[in-house]
Protein backbone atom coordinates (compact mmCIF):
# COMPACT_ATOMS: atom_id res chain seq x y z
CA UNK A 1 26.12 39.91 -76.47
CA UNK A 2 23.98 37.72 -74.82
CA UNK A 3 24.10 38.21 -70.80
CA UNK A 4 23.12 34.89 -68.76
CA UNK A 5 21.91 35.55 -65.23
CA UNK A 6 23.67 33.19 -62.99
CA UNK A 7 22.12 32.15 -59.22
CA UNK A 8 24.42 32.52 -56.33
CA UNK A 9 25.24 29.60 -54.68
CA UNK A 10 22.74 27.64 -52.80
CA UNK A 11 24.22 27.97 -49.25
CA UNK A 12 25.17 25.04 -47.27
CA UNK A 13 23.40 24.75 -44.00
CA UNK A 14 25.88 22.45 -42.21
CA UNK A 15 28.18 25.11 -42.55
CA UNK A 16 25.82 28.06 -40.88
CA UNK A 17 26.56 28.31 -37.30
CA UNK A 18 24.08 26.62 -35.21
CA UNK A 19 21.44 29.39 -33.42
CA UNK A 20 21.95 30.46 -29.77
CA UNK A 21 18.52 29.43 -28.96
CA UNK A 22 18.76 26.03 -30.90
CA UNK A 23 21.34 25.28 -28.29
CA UNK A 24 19.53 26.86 -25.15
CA UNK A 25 16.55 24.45 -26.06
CA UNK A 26 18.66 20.96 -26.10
CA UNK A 27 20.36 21.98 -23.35
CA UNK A 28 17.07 22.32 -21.44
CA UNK A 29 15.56 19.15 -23.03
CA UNK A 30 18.72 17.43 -21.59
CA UNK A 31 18.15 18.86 -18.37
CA UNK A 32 13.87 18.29 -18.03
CA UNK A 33 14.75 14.76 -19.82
CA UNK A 34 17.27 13.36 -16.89
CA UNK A 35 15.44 9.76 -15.76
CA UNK A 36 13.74 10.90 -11.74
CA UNK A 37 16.07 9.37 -9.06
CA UNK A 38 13.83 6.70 -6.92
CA UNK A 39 12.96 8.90 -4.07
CA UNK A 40 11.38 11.38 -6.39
CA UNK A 41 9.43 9.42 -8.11
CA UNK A 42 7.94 8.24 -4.77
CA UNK A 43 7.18 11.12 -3.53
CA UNK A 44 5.33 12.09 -6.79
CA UNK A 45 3.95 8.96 -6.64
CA UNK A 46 2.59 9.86 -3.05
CA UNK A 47 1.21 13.18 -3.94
CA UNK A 48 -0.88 12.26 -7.20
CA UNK A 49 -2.34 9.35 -4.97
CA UNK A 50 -3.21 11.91 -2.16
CA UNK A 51 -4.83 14.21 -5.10
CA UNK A 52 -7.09 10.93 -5.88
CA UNK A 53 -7.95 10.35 -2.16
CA UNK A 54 -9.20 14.13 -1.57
CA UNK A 55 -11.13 13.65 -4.89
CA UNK A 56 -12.59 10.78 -3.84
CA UNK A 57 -13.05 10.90 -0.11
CA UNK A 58 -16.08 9.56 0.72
CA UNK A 59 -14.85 6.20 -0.37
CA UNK A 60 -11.52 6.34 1.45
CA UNK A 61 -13.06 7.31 4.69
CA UNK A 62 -15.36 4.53 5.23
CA UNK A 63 -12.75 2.34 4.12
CA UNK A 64 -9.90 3.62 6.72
CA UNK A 65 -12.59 3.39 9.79
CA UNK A 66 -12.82 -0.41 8.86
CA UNK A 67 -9.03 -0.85 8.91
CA UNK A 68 -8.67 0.75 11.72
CA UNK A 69 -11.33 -1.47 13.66
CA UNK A 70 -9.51 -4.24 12.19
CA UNK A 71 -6.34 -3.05 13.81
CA UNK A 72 -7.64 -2.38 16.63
CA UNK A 73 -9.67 -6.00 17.01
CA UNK A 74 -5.70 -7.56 16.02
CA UNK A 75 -3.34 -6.14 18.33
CA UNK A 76 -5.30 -4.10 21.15
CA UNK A 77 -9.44 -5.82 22.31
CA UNK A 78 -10.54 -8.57 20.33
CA UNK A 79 -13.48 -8.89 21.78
CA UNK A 80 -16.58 -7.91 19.86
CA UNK A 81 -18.72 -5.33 21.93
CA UNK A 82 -21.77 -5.32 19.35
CA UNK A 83 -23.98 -7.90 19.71
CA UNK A 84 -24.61 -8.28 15.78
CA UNK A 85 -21.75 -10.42 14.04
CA UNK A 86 -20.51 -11.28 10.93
CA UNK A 87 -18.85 -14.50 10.04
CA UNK A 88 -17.16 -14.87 5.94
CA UNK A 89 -15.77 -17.94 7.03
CA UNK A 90 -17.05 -21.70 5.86
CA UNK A 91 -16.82 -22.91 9.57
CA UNK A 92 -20.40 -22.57 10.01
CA UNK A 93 -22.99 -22.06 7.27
CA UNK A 94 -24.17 -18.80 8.97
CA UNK A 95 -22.98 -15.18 8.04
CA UNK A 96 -24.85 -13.23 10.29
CA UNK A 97 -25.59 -13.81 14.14
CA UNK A 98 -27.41 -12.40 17.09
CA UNK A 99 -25.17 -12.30 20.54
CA UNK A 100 -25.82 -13.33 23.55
CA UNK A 101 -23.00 -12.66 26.15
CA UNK A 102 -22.95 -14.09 29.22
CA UNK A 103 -22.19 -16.97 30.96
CA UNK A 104 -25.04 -19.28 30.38
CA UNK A 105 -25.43 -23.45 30.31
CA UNK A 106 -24.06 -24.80 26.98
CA UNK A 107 -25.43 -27.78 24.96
CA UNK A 108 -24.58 -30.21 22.03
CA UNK A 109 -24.93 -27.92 19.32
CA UNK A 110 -24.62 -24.52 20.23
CA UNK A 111 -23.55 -22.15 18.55
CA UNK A 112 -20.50 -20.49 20.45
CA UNK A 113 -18.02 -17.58 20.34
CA UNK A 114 -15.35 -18.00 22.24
CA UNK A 115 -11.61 -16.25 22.84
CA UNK A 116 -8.75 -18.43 20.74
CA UNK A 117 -5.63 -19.73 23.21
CA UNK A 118 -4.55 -23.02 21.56
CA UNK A 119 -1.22 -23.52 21.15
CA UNK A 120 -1.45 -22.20 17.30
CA UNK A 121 -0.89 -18.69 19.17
CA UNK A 122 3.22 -19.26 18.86
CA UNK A 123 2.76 -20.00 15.28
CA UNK A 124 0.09 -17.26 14.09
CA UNK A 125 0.16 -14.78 17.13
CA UNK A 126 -2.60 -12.69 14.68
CA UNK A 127 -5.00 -15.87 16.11
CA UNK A 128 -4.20 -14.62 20.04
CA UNK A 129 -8.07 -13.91 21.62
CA UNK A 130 -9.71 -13.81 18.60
CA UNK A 131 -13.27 -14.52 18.45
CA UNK A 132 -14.09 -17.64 17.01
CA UNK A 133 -17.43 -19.04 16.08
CA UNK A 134 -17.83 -22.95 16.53
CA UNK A 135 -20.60 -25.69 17.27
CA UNK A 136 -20.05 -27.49 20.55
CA UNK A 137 -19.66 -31.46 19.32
CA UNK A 138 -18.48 -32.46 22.63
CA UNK A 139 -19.54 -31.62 26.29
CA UNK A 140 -17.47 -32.70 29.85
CA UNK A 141 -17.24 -36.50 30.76
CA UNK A 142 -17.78 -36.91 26.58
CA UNK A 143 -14.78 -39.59 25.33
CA UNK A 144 -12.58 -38.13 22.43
CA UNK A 145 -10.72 -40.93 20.45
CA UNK A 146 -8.49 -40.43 17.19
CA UNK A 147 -8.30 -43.43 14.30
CA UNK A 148 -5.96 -42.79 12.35
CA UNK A 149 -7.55 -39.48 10.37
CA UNK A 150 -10.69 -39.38 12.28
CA UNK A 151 -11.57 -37.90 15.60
CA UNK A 152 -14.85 -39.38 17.25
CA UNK A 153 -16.74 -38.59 19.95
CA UNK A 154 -18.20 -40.91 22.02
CA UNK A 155 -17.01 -43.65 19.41
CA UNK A 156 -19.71 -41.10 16.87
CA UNK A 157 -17.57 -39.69 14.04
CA UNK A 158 -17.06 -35.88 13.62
CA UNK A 159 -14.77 -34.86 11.50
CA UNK A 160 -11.01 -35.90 9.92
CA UNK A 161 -8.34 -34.39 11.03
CA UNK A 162 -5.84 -32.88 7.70
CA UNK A 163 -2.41 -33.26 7.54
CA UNK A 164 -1.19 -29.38 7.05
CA UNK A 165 -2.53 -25.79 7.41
CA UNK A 166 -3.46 -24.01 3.98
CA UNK A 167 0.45 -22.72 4.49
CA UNK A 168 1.97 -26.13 5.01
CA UNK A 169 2.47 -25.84 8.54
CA UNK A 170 2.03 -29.09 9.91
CA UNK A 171 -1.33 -30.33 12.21
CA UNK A 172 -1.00 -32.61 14.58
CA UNK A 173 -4.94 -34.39 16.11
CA UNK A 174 -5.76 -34.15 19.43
CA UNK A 175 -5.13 -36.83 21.45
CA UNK A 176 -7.44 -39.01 22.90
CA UNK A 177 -9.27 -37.76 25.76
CA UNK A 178 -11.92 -37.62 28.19
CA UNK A 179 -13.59 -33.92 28.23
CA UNK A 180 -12.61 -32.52 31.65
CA UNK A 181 -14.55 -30.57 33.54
CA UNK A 182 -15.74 -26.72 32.43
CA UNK A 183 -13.92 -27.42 28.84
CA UNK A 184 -15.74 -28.08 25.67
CA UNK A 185 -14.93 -30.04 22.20
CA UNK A 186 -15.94 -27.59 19.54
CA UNK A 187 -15.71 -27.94 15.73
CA UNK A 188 -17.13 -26.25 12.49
CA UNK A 189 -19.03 -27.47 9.79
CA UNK A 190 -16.57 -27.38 7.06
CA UNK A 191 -13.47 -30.09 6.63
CA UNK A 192 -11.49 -27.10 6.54
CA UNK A 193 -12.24 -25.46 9.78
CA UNK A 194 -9.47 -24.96 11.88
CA UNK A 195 -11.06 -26.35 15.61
CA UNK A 196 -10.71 -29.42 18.43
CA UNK A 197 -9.67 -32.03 15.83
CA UNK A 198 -6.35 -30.22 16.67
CA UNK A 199 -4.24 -29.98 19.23
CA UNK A 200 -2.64 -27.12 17.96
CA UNK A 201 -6.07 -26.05 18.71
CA UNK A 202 -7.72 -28.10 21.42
CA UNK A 203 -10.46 -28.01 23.90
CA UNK A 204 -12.08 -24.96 25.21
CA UNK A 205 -12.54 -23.82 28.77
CA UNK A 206 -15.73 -22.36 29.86
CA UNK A 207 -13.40 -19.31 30.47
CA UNK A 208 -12.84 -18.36 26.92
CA UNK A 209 -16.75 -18.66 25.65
CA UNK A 210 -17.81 -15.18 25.29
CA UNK A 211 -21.54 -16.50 24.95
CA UNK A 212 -23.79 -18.31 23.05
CA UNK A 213 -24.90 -16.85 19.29
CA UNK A 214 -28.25 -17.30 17.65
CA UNK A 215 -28.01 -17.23 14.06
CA UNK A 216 -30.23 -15.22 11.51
CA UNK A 217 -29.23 -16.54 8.39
């Protein structure tokens, strides 16, 4: 008698109950899984960029004292109180200049700072008694005529006048004139300069020159 040895049956693992903790861990994958609503990924947002700034402080700080000067310069004293400027504009082909406040006797090219009120203020109120740094082209009892495009003073050429702003907004030139008294026609080097080819810009009064600047390069 021959005896055969006979495996049990492989068991079928669909058919075994699933585990307790199998089920414990999908339920918590569901739950850590759940997309972040939009306020809570801002505010995690916020704090891993307020771990980066206390990491790397020493850049942030120099960096907020600027933007606060610049605030302060927009909306509160425009005025610059240190005599050393800047200037990262192509107006004049200077970037750094020595001032000299004051009210002094102004010539045909001078450099000059001066306190913006043209009429550009209801348009860009950012540009309200902001220093601006300009040549003076034009001096009182000078005549200011407009052909077509150009402005000239004293029938001498000086610049063209553009169409539109860098935004579109529309220029208009300044209409012919003779310089009155204690006002100045003042312009920058580049055709891009934003000055007294304007009237959106126009003539400045000995009132708004904040004195004279001597350039260093």
């Amino acid at each position: 008698m021959t005896l055969r040895l006979v495996s049990p049956p492989a068991e079928d693992s669909s058919l075994l109950p699933e585990e307790p903790h199998y089920l414990m861990t999908q339920a918590q994958e569901r739950v850590f899984m759940r997309p972040l609503n939009w306020w809570s990924s801002q505010i995690l947002s916020l704090m891993d960029f307020l771990v980066h700034v206390r990491r790397r402080w020493y850049l942030y700080v120099p960096l907020a004292a600027i933007w606060a000067l610049a605030y302060v310069r927009m909306f509160f004293d425009p005025t610059p109180h240190i005599p050393l400027l800047f200037n990262w504009t192509p107006s004049v082909p200077y970037h750094v200049a020595l001032m000299q406040y004051g009210p002094r006797p102004l010539h045909r090219g001078d450099l000059i700072v001066f306190s913006f009120e043209g009429e550009a203020r209801s348009h860009y109120p950012g540009l309200n008694r902001q220093p601006f740094f300009k040549l003076v082209r034009g001096l009182p009892g000078d005549v200011v005529t407009v052909q077509g495009a150009q402005v000239l003073v004293n029938g001498q050429v000086v610049g063209q006048a553009k169409p539109r702003a860098f935004d579109r907004y529309p220029l208009t030139p300044i209409s012919p004139v003779v310089i009155p008294a204690d006002h100045y026609y003042v312009q920058g080097t580049s055709p891009d300069s934003f000055d007294s080819r304007y009237q959106e810009s126009g003539l400045v009064h000995v009132k708004q020159v904040l004195g004279v600047a001597r350039p260093l390069f």
